[in-house]
Protein backbone atom coordinates (compact mmCIF):
# COMPACT_ATOMS: atom_id res chain seq x y z
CA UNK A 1 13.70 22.81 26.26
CA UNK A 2 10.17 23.63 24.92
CA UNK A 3 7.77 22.86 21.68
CA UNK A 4 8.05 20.18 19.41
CA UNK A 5 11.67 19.02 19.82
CA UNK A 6 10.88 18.75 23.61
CA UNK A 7 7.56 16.55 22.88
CA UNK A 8 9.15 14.22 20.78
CA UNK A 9 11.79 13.68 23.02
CA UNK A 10 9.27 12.80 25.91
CA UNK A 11 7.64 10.81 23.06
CA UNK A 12 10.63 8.84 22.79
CA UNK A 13 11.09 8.35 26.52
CA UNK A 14 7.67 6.60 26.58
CA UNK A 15 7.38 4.91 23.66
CA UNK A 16 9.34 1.85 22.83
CA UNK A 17 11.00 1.38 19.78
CA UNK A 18 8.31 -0.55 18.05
CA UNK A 19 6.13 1.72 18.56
CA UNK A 20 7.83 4.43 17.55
CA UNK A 21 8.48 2.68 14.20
CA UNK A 22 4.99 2.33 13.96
CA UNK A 23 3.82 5.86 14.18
CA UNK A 24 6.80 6.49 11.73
CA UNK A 25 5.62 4.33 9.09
CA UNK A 26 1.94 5.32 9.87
CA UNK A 27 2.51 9.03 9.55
CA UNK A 28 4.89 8.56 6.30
CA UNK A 29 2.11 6.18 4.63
CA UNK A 30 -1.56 7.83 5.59
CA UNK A 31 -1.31 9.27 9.14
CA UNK A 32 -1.13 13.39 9.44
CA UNK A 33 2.51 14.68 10.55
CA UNK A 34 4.31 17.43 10.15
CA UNK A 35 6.37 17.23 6.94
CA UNK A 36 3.69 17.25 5.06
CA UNK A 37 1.85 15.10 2.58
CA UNK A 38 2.13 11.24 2.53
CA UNK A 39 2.45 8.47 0.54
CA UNK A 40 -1.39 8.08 0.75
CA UNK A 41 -2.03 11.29 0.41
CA UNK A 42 -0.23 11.89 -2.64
CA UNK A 43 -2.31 9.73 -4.44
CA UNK A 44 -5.69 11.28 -3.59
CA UNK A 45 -7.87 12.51 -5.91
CA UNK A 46 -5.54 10.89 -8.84
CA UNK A 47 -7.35 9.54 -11.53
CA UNK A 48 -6.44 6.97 -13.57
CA UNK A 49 -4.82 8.94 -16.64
CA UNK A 50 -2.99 11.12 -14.35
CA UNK A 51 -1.66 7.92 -12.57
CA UNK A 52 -0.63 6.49 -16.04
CA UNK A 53 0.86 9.68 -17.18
CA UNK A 54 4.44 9.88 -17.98
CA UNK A 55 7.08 12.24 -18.01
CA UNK A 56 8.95 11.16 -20.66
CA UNK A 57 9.42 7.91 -22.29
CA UNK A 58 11.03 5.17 -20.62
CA UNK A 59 10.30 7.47 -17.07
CA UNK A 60 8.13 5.65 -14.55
CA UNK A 61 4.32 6.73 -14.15
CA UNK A 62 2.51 7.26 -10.35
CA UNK A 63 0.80 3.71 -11.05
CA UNK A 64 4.51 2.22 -11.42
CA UNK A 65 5.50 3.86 -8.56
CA UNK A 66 2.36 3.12 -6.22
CA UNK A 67 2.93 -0.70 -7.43
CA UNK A 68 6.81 -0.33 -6.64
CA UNK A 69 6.37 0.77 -3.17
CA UNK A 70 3.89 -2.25 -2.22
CA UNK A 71 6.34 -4.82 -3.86
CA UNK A 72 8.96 -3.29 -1.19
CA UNK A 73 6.19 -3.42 1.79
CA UNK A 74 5.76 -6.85 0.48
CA UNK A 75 9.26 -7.57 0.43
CA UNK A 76 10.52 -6.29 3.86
CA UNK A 77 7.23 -7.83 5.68
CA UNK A 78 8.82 -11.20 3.83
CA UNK A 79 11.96 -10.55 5.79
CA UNK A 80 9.95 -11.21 8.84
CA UNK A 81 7.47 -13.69 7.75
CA UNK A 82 9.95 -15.89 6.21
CA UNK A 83 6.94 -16.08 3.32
CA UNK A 84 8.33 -17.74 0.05
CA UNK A 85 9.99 -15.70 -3.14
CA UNK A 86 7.44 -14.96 -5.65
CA UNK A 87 4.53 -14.76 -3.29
CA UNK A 88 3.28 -11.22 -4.39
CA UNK A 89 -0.01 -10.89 -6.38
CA UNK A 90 2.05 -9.54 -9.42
CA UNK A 91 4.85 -11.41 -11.72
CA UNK A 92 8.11 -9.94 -10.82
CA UNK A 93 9.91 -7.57 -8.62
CA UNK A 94 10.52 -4.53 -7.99
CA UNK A 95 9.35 -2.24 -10.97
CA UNK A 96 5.93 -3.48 -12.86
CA UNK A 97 5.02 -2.37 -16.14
CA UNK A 98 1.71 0.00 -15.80
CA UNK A 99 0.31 2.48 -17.55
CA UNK A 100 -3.20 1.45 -18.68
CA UNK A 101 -5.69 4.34 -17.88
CA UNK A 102 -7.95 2.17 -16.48
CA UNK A 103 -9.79 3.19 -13.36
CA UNK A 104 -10.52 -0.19 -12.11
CA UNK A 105 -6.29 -1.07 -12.66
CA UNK A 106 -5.36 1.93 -10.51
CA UNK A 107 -8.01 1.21 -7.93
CA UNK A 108 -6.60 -1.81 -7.85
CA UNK A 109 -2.80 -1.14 -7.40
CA UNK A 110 -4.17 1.53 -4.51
CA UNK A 111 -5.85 -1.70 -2.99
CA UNK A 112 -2.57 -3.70 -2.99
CA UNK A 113 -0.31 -1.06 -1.78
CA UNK A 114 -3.12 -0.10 1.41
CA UNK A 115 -3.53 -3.83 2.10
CA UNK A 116 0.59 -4.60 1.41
CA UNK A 117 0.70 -1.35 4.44
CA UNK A 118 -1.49 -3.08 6.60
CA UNK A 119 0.04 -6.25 6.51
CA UNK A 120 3.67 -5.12 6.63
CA UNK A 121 1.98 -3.00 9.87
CA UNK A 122 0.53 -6.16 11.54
CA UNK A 123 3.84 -7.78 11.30
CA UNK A 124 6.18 -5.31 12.91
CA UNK A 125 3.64 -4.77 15.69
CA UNK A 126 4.36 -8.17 16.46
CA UNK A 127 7.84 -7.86 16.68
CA UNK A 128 9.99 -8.14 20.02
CA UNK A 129 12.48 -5.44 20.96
CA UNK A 130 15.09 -8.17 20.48
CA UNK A 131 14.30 -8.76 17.25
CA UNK A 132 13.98 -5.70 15.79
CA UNK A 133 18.01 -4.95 16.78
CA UNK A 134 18.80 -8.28 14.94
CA UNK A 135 21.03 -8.49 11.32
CA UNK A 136 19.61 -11.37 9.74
CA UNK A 137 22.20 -13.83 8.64
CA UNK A 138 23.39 -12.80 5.48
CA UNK A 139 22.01 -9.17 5.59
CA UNK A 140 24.52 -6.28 6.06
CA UNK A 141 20.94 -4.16 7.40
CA UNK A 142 19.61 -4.65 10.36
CA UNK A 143 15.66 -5.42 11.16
CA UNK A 144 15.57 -1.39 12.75
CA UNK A 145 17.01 0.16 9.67
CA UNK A 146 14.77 -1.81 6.77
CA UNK A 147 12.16 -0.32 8.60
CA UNK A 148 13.16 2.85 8.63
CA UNK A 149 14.10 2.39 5.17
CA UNK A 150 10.80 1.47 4.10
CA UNK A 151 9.60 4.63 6.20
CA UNK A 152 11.71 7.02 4.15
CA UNK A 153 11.03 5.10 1.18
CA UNK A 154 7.36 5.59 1.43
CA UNK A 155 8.28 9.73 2.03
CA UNK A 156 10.75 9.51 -0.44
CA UNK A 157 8.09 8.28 -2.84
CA UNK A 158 5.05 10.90 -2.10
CA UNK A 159 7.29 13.64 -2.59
CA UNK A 160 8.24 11.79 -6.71
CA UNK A 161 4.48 11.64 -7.03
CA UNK A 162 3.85 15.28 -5.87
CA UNK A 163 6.18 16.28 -8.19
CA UNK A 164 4.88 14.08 -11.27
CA UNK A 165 1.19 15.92 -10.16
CA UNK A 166 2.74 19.50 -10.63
CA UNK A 167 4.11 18.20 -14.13
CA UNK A 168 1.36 16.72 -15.21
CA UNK A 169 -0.68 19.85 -15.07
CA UNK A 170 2.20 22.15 -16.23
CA UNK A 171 2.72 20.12 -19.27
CA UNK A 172 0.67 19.33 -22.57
CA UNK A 173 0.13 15.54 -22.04
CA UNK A 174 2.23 12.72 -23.70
């Protein structure tokens, strides 16, 4: 077996799992791979009024989104931390009202989703193999698949916001 199929196997070999997560969720948040742009990424060289564009009404913006995906960095580094309910900088969960076009706001949500990354990053590198095969008690998920949910979540994400770009420029603004 040859090319990249046979290097990521040999990755695999030598990496532990942990690791492996960790380039993952690197890769799909601000690290170069091969599918293409990231969640990082995505969000480069957005300004403010693109980020609090919207499609439609009642259809979430890229702010929303970018706010959204730190709330669920937040959430599954909670899992781990055992860090009380309600602990996130912003009132609420999951989706947050945004849509100001602002420039300081939206630098702002990029700051808390880059620092929710980094700490959600800290946290699994600290993990033990054993944990990381564990189901919580009352979870149906185990630790190793909310992480690579959150990993495809991020993807899933960047690819919403790359759409919303090409939209946003092929559309008269709302």
């Amino acid at each position: 077996m040859k090319g990249p199929l046979a290097r990521a196997l040999l990755v695999c070999v030598f990496m532990n799992a942990i690791d492996l997560l960790l380039t993952q969720l690197d890769e799909a948040y601000d690290r170069r791979s091969w599918h293409g742009t990231n969640l990082r990424g995505s969000i480069r060289r957005v300004t403010a009024a693109d980020a609090a564009w919207r499609p439609a009404r009642s259809r979430h913006n890229i702010q929303e989104i970018v706010v959204h995906c730190a709330y669920w960095k937040y959430a599954v580094r909670r899992r781990f931390t055992g860090e009380p309910r309600a602990s996130f900088p912003l009132r609420g969960s999951n989706w947050f009202g945004r849509g100001s076009a602002e420039e300081r706001s939206w630098r702002e949500d990029i700051t808390l989703l880059h620092d929710a990354h980094r700490r959600l990053r800290l946290v699994i590198a600290d993990l033990g193999l054993r944990r990381l095969e564990q189901t919580p008690r009352g979870s149906s998920v185990s630790n190793r698949a909310i992480l690579s949910g959150i990993i495809a979540h991020d993807l899933y994400h960047a690819g919403q916001i790359q759409l919303l770009k090409k939209l946003r420029t092929s559309r008269a603004p709302r």
